[in-house]
C-alpha atoms as a PDB file:
ATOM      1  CA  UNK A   1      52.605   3.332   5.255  1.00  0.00           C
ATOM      2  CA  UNK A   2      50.004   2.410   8.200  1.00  0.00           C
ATOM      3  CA  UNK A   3      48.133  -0.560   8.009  1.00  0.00           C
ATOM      4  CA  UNK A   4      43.985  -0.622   7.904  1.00  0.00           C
ATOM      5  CA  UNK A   5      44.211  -2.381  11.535  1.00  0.00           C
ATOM      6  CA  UNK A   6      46.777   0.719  12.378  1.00  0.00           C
ATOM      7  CA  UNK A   7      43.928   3.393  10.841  1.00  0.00           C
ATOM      8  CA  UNK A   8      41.208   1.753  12.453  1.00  0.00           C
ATOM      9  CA  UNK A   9      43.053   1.119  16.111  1.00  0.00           C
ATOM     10  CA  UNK A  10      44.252   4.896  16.256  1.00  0.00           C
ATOM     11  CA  UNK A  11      40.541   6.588  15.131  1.00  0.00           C
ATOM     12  CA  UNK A  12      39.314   6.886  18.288  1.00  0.00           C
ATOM     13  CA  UNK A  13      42.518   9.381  19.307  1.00  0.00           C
ATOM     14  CA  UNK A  14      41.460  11.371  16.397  1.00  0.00           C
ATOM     15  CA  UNK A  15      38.110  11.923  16.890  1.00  0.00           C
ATOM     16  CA  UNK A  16      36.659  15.218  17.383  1.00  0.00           C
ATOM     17  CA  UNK A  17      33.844  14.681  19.667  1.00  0.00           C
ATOM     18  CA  UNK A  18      32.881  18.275  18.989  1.00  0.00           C
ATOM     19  CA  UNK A  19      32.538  17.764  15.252  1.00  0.00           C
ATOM     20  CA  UNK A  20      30.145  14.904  15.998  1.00  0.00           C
ATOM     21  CA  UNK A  21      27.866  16.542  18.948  1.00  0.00           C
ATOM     22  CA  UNK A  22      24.687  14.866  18.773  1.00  0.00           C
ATOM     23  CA  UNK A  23      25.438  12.138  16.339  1.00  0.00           C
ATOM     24  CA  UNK A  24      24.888   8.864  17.574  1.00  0.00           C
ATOM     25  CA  UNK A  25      25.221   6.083  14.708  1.00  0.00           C
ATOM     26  CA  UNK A  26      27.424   3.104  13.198  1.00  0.00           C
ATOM     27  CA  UNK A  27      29.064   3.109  10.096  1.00  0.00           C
ATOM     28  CA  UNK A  28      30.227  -0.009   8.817  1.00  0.00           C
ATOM     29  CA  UNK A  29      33.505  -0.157   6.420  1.00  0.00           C
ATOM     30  CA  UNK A  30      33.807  -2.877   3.818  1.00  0.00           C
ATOM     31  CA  UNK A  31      37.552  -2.891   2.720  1.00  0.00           C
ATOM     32  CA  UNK A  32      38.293  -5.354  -0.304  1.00  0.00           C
ATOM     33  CA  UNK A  33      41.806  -6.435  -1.462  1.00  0.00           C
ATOM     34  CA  UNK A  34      44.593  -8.563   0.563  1.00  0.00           C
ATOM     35  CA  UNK A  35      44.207  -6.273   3.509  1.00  0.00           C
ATOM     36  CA  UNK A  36      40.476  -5.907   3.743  1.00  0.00           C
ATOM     37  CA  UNK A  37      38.074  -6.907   5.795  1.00  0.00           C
ATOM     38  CA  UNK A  38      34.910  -5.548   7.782  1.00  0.00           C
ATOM     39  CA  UNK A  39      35.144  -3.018  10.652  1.00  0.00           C
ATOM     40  CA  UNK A  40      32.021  -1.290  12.542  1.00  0.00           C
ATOM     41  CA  UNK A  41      32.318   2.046  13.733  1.00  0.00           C
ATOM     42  CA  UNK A  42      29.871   3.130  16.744  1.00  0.00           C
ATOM     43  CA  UNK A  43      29.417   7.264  17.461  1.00  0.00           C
ATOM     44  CA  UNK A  44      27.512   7.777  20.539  1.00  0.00           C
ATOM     45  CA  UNK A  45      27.493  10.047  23.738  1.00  0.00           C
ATOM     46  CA  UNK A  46      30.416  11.989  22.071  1.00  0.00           C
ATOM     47  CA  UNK A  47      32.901   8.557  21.675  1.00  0.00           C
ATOM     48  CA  UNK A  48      33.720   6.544  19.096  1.00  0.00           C
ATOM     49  CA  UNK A  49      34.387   3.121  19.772  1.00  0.00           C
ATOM     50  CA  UNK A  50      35.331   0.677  16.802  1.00  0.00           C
ATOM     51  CA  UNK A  51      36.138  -3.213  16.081  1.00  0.00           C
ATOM     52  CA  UNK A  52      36.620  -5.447  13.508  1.00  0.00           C
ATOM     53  CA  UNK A  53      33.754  -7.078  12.075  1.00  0.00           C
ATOM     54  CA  UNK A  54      30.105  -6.498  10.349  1.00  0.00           C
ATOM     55  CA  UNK A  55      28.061  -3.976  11.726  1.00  0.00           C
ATOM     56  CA  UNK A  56      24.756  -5.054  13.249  1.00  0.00           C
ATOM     57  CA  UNK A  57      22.514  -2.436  11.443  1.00  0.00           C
ATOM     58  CA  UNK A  58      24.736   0.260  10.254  1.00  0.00           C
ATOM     59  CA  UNK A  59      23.510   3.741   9.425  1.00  0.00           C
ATOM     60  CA  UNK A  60      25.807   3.314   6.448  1.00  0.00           C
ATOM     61  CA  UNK A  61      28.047   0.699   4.537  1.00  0.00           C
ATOM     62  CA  UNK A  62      31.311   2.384   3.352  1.00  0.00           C
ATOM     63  CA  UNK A  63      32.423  -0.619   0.492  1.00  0.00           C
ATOM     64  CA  UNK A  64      36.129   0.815  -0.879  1.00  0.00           C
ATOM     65  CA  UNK A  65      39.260  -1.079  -1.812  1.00  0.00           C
ATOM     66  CA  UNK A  66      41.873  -1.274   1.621  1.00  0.00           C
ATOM     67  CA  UNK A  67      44.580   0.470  -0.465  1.00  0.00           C
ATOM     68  CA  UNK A  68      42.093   3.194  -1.392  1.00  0.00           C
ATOM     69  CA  UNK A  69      41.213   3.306   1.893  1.00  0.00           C
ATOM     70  CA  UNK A  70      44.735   3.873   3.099  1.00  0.00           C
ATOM     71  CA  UNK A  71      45.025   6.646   0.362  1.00  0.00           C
ATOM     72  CA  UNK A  72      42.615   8.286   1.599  1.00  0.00           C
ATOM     73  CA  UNK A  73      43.043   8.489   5.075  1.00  0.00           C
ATOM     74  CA  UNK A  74      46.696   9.374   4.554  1.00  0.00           C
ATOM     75  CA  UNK A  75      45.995  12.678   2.287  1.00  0.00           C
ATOM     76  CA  UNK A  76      47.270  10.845  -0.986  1.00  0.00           C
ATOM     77  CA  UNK A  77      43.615  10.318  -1.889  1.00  0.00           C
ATOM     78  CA  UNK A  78      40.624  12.536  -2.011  1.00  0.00           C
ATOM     79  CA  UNK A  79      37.662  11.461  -0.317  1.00  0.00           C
ATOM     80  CA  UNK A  80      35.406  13.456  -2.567  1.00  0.00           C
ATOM     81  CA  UNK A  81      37.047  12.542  -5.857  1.00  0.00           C
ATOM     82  CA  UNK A  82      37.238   9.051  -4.733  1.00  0.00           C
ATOM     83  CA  UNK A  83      33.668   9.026  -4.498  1.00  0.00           C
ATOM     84  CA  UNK A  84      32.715  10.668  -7.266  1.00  0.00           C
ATOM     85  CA  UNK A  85      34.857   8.365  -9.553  1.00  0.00           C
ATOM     86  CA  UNK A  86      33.002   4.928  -8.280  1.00  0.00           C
ATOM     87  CA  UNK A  87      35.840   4.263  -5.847  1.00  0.00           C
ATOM     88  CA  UNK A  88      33.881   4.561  -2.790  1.00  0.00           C
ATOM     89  CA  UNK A  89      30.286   3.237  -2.938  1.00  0.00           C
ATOM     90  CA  UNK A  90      28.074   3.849   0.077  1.00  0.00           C
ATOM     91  CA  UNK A  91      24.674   2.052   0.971  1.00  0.00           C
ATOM     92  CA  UNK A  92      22.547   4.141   3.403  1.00  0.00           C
ATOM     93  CA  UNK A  93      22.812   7.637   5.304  1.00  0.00           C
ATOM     94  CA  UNK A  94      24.932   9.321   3.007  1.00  0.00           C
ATOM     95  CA  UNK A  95      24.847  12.578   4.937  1.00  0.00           C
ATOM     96  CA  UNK A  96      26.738  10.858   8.037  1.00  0.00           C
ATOM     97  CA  UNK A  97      29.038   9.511   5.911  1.00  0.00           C
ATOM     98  CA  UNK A  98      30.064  13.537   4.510  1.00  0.00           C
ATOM     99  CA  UNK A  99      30.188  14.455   8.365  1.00  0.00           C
ATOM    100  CA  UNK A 100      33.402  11.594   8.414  1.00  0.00           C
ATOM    101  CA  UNK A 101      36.437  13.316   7.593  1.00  0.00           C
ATOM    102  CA  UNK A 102      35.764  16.096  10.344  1.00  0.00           C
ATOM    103  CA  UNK A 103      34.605  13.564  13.135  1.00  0.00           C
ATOM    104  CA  UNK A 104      37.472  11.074  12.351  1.00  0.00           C
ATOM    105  CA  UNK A 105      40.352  14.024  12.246  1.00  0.00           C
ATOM    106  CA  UNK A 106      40.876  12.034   8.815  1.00  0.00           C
END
């Protein structure tokens, strides 16, 4: 089972820069439990470039438990079901944040 730090460190090899054409923005994931913490994600000029800590002023705030997080981004948890059951609460563009799954190959 990957890590967050291992989801978050490998992103950038699955991003489809087509998916996001024109998107510049930062998203900023708030990840609670024993593996949590705060990591910014920047879209811009058709890269992604992320690091661990608060975003600056993020287009979004993504707050979800780590192990949810891990779910998700490994298939055993649906994004949209997550969401839709209070698991994932979001603060901001909401739109971006439906664009994520296709620009982070998650």
């Amino acid at each position: 089972m990957p890590t967050v730090q291992d989801i978050f460190q490998h992103m950038p090899a699955n991003f489809d820069s087509s998916a996001a054409a024109g998107l510049n923005t930062s998203l900023q994931f708030s990840l609670s439990g024993s593996n949590g913490g705060d990591w910014t994600v920047v879209i811009a000029n058709g890269e992604m470039a992320v690091h661990e800590g608060p975003a600056d002023s993020p287009a979004a705030t993504i707050t979800m438990d780590a192990d949810d997080f891990v779910a998700m981004t490994t298939g055993e948890l649906n994004a949209m079901a997550a969401f839709m059951g209070g698991k994932i609460q979001v603060d901001g563009d909401l739109s971006t944040v439906m664009q994520l799954q296709s620009i982070m190959g998650m």
